[in-house]
PDB file of N, CA and C in Angstrom:
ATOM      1  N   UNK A   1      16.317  -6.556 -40.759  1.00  0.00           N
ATOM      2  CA  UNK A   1      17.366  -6.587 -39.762  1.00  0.00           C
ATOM      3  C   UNK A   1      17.743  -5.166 -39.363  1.00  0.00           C
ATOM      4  N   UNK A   2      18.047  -4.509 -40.215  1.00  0.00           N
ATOM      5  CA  UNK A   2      18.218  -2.570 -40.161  1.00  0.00           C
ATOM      6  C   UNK A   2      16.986  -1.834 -39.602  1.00  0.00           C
ATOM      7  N   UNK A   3      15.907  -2.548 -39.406  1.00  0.00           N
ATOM      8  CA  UNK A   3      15.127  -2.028 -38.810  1.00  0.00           C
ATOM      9  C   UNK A   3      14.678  -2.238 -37.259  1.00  0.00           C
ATOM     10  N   UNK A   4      15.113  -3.411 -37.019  1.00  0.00           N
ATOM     11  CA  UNK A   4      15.481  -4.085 -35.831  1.00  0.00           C
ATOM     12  C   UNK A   4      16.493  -3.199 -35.253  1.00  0.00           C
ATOM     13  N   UNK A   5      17.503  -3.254 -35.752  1.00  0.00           N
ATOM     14  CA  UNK A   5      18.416  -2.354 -34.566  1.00  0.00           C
ATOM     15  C   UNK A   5      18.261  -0.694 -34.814  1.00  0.00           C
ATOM     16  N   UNK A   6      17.571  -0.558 -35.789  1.00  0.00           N
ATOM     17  CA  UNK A   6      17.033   0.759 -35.389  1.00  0.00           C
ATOM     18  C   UNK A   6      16.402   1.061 -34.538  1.00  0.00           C
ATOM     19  N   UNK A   7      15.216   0.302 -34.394  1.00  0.00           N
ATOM     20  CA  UNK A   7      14.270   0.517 -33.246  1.00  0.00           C
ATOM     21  C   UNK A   7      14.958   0.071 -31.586  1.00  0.00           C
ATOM     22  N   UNK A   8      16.312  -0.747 -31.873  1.00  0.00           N
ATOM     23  CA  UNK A   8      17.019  -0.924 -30.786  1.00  0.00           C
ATOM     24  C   UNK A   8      17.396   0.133 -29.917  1.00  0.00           C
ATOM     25  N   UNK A   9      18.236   0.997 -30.828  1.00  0.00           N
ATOM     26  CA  UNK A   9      18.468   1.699 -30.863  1.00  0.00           C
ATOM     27  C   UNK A   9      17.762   3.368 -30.386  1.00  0.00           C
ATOM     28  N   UNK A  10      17.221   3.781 -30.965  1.00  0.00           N
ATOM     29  CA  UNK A  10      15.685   4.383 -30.342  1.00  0.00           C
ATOM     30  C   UNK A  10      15.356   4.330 -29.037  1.00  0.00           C
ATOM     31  N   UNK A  11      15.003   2.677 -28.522  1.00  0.00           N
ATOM     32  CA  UNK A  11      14.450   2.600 -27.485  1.00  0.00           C
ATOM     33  C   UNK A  11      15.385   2.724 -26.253  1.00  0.00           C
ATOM     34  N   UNK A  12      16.710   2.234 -26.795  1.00  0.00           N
ATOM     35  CA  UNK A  12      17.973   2.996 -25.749  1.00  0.00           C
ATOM     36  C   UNK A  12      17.899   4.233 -25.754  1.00  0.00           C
ATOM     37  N   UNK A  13      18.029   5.228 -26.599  1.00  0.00           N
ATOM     38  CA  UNK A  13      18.168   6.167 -26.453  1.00  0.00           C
ATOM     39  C   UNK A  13      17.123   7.028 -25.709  1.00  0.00           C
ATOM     40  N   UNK A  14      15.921   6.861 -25.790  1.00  0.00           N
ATOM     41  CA  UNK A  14      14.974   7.191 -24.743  1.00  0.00           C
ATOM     42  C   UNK A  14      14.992   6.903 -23.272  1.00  0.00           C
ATOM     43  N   UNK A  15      15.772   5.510 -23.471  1.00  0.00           N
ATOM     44  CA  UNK A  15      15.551   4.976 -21.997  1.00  0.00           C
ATOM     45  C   UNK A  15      16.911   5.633 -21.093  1.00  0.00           C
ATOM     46  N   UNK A  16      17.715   6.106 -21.922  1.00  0.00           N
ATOM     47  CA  UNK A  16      18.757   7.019 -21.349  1.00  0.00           C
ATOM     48  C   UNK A  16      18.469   8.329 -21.172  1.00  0.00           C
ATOM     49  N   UNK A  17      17.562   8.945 -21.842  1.00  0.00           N
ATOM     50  CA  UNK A  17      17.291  10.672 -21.847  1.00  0.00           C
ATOM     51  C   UNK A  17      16.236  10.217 -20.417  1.00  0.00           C
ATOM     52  N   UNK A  18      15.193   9.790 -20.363  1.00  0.00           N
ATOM     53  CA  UNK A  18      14.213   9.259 -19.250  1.00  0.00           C
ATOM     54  C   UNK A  18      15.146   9.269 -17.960  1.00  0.00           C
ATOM     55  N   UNK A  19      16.313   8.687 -18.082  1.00  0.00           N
ATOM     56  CA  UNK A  19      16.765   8.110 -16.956  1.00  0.00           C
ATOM     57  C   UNK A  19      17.635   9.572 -16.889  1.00  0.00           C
ATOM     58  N   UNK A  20      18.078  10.036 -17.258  1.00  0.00           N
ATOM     59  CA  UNK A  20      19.005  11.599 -17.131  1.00  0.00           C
ATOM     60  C   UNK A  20      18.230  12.259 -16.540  1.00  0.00           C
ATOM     61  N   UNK A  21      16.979  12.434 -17.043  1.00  0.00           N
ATOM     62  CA  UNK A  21      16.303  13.453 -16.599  1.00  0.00           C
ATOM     63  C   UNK A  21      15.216  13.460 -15.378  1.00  0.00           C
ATOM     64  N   UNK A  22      14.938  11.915 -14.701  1.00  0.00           N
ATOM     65  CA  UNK A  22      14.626  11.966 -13.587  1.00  0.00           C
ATOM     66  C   UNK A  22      15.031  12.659 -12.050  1.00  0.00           C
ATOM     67  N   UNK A  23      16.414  13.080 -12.519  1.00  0.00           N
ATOM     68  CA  UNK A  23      17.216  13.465 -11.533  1.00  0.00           C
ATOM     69  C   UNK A  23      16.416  15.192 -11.390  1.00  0.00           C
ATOM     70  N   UNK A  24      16.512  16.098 -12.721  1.00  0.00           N
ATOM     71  CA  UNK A  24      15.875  17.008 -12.803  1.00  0.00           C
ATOM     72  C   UNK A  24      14.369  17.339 -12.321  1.00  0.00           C
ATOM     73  N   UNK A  25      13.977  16.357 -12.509  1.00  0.00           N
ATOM     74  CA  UNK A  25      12.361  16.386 -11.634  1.00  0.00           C
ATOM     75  C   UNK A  25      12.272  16.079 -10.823  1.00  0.00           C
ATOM     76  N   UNK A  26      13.120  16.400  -9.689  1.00  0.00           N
ATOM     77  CA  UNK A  26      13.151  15.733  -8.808  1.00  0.00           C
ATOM     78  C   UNK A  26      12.332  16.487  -7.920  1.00  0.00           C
ATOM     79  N   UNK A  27      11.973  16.691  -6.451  1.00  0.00           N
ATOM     80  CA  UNK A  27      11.590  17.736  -5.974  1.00  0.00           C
ATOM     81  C   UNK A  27      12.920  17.766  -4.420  1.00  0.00           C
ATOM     82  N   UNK A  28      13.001  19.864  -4.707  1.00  0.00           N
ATOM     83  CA  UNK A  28      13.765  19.461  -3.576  1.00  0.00           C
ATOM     84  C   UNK A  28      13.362  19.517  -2.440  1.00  0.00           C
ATOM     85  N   UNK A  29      14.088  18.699  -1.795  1.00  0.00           N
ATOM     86  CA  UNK A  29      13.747  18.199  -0.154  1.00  0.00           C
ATOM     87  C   UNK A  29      14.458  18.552   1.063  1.00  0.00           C
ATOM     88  N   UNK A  30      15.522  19.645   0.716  1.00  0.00           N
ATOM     89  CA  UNK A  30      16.393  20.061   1.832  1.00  0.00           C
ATOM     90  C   UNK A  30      15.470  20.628   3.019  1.00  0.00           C
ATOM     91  N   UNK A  31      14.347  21.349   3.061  1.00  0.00           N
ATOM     92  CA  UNK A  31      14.199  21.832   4.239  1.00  0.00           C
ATOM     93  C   UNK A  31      12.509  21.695   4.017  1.00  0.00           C
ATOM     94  N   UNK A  32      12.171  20.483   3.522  1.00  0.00           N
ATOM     95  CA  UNK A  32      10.826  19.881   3.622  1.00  0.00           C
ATOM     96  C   UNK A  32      10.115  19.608   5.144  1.00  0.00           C
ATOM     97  N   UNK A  33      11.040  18.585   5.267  1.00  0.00           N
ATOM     98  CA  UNK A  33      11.079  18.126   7.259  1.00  0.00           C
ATOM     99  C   UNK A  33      11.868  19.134   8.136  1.00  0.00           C
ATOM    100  N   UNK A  34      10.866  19.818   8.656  1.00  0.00           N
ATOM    101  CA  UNK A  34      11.219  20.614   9.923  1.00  0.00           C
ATOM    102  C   UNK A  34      10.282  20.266  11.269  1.00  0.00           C
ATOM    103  N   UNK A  35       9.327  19.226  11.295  1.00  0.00           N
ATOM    104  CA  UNK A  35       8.546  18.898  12.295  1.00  0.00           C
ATOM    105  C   UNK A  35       9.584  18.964  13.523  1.00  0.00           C
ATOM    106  N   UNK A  36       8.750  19.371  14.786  1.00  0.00           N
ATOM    107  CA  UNK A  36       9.747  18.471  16.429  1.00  0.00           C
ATOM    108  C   UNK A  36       9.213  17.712  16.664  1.00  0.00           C
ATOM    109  N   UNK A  37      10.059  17.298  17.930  1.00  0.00           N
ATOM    110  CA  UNK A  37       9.606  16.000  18.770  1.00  0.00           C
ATOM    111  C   UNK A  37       8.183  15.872  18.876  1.00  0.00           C
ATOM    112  N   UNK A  38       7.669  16.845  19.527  1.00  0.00           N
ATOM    113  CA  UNK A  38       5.943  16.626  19.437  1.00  0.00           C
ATOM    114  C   UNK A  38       5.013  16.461  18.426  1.00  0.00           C
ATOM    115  N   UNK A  39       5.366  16.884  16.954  1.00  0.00           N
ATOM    116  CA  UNK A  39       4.795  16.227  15.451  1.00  0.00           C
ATOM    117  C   UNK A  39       4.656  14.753  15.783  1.00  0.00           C
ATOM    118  N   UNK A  40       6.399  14.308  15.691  1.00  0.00           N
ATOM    119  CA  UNK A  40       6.774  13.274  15.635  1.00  0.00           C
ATOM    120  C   UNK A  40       6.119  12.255  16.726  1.00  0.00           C
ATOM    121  N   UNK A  41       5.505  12.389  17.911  1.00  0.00           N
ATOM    122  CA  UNK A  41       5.085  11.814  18.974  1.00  0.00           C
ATOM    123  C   UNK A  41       3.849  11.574  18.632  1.00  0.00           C
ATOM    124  N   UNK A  42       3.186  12.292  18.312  1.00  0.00           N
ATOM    125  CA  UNK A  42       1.365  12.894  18.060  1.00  0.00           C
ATOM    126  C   UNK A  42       1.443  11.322  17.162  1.00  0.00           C
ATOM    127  N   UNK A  43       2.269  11.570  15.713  1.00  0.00           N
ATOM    128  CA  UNK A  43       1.984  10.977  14.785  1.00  0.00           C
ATOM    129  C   UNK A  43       2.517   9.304  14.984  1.00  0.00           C
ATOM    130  N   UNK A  44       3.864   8.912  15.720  1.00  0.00           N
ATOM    131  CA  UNK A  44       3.380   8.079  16.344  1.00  0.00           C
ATOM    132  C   UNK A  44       2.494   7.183  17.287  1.00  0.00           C
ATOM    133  N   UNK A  45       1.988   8.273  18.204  1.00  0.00           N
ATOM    134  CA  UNK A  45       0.569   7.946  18.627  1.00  0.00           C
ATOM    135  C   UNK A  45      -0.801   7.738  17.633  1.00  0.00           C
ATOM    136  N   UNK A  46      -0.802   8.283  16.682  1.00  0.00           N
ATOM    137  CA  UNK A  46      -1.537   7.771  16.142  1.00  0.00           C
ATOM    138  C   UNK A  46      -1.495   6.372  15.050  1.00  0.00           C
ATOM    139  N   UNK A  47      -0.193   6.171  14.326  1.00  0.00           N
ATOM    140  CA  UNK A  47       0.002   4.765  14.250  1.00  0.00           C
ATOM    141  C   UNK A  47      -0.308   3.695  14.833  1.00  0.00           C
ATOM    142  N   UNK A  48      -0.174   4.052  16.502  1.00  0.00           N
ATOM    143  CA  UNK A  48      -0.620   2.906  17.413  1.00  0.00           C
ATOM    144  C   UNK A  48      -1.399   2.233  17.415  1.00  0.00           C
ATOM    145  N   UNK A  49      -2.527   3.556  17.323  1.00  0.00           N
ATOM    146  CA  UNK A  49      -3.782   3.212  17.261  1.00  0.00           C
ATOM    147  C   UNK A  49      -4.242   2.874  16.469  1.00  0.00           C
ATOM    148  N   UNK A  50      -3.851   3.336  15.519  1.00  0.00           N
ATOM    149  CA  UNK A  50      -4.563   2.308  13.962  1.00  0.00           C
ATOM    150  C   UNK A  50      -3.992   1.097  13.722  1.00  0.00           C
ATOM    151  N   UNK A  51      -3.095   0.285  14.056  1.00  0.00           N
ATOM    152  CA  UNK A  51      -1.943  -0.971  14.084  1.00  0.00           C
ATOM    153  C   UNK A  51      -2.989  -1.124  15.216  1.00  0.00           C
ATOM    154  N   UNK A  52      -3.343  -0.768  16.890  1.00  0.00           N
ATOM    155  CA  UNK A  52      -4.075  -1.516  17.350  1.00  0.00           C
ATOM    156  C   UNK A  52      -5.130  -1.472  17.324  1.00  0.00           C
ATOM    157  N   UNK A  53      -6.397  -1.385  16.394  1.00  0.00           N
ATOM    158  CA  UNK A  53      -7.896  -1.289  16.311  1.00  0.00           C
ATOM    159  C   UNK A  53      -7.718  -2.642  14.994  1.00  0.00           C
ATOM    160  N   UNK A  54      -6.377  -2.469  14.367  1.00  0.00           N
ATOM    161  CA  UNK A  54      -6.307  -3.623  13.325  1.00  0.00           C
ATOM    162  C   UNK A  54      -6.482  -5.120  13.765  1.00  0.00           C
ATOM    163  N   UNK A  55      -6.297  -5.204  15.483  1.00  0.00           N
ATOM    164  CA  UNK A  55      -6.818  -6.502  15.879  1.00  0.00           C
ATOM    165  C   UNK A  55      -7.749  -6.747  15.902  1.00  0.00           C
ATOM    166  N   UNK A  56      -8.845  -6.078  16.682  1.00  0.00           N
ATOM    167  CA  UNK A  56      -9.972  -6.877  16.717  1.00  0.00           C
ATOM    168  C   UNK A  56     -10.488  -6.710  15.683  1.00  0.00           C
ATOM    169  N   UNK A  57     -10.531  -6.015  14.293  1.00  0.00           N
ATOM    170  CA  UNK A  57     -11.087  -6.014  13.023  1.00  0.00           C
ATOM    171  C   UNK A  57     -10.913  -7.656  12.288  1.00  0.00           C
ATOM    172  N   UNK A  58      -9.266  -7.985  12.391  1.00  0.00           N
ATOM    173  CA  UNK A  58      -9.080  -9.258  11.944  1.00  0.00           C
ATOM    174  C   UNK A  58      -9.281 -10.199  12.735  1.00  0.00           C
ATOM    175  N   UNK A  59      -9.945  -9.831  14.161  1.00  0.00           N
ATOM    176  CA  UNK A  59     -10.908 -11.487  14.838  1.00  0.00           C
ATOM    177  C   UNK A  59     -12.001 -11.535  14.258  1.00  0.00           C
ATOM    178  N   UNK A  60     -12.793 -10.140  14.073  1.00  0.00           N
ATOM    179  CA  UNK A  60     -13.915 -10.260  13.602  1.00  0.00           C
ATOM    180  C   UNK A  60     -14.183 -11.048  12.371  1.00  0.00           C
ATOM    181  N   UNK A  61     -13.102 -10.280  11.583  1.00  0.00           N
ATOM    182  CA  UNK A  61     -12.867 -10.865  10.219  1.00  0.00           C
ATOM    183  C   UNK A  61     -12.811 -12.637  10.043  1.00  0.00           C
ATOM    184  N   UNK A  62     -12.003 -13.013  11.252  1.00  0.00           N
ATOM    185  CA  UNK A  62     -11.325 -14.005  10.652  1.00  0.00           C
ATOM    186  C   UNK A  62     -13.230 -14.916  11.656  1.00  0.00           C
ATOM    187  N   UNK A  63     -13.514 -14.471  12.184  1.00  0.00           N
ATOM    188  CA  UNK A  63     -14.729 -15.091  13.182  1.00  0.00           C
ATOM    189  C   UNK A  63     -15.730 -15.201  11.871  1.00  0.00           C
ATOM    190  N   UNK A  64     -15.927 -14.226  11.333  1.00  0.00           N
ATOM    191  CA  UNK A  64     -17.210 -14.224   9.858  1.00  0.00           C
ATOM    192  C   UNK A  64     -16.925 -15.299   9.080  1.00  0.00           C
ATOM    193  N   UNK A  65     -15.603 -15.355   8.653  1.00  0.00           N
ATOM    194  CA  UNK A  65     -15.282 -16.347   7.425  1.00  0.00           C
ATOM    195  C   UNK A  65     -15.317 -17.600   7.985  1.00  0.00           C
ATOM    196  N   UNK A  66     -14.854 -18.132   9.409  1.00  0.00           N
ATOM    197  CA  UNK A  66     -15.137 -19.086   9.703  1.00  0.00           C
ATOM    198  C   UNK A  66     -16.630 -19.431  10.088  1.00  0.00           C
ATOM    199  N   UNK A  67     -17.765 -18.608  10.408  1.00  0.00           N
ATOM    200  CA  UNK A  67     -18.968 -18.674  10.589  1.00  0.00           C
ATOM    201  C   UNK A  67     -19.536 -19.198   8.790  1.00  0.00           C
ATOM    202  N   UNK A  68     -19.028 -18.252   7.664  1.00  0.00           N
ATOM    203  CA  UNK A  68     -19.641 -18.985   6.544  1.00  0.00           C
ATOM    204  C   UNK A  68     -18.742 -19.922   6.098  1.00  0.00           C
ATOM    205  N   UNK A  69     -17.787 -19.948   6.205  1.00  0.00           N
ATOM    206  CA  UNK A  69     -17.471 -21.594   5.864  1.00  0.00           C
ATOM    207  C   UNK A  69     -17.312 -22.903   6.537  1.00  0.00           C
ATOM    208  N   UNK A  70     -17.823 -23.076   7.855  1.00  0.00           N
ATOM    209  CA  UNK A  70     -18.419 -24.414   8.521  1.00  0.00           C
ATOM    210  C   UNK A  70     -20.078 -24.539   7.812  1.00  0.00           C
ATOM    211  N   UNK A  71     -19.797 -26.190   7.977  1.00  0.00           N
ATOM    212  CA  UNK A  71     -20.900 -26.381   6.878  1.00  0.00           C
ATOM    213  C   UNK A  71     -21.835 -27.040   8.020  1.00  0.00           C
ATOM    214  N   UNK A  72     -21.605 -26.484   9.299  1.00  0.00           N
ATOM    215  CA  UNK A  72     -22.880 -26.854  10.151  1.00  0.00           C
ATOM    216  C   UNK A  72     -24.116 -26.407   9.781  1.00  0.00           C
ATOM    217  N   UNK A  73     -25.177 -26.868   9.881  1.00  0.00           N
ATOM    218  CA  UNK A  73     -26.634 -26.452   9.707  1.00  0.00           C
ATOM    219  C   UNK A  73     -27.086 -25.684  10.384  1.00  0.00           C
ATOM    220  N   UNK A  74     -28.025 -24.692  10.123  1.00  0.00           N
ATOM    221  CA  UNK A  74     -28.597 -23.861  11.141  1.00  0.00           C
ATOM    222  C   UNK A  74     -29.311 -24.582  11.997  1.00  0.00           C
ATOM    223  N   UNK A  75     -30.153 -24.242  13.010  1.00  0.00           N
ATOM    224  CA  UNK A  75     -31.251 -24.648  13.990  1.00  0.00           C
ATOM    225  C   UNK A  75     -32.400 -24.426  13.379  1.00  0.00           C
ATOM    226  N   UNK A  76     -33.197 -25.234  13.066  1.00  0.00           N
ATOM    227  CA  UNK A  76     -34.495 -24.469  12.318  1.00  0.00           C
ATOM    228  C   UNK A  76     -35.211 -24.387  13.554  1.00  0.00           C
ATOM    229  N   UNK A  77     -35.894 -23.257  13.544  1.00  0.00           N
ATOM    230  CA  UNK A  77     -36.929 -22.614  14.374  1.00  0.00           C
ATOM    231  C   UNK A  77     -38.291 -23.052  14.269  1.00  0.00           C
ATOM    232  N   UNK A  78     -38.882 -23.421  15.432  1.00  0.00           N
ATOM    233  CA  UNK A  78     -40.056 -24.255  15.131  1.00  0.00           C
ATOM    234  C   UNK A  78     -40.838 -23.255  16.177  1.00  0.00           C
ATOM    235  N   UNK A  79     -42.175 -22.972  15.364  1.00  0.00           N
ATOM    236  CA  UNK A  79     -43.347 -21.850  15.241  1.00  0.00           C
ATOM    237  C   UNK A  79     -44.330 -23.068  16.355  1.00  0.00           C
ATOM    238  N   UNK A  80     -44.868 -22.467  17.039  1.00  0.00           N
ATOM    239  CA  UNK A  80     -45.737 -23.024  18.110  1.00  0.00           C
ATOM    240  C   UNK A  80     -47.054 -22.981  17.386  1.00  0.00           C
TER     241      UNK A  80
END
């Protein structure tokens, strides 16, 4: 039983020094973001474009999976 709340014990106490000291590692961020408007534009333009090339990837996508899972038969090809 004394060993039980020892190890209770313990594992609080770590989980409190851990949690204190995340604050310290933090990194600082006061003058990280200095981009302008035109960073900010570029890089929304390029979101666009990757959000829209994501369509026709998932027709394709979704066109394949339905090509192998209909259980129609192929055409067999007949040799003259």
């Amino acid at each position: 039983m004394k060993t039980k709340r020892t190890m209770t014990e313990i594992c609080s106490a770590i989980t409190m020094l851990l949690m204190s000291a995340t604050g310290a590692l933090a990194a600082d961020t006061h003058k990280v973001y200095s981009s302008g408007l035109l960073v900010l534009m570029f890089l929304g333009f390029c979101a666009i474009v990757v959000v829209l090339q994501t369509i026709p990837a998932m027709m394709h996508l979704y066109g394949m999976i339905k090509g192998v899972a209909s259980k129609k038969e192929m055409a067999e090809v007949k040799s003259h």
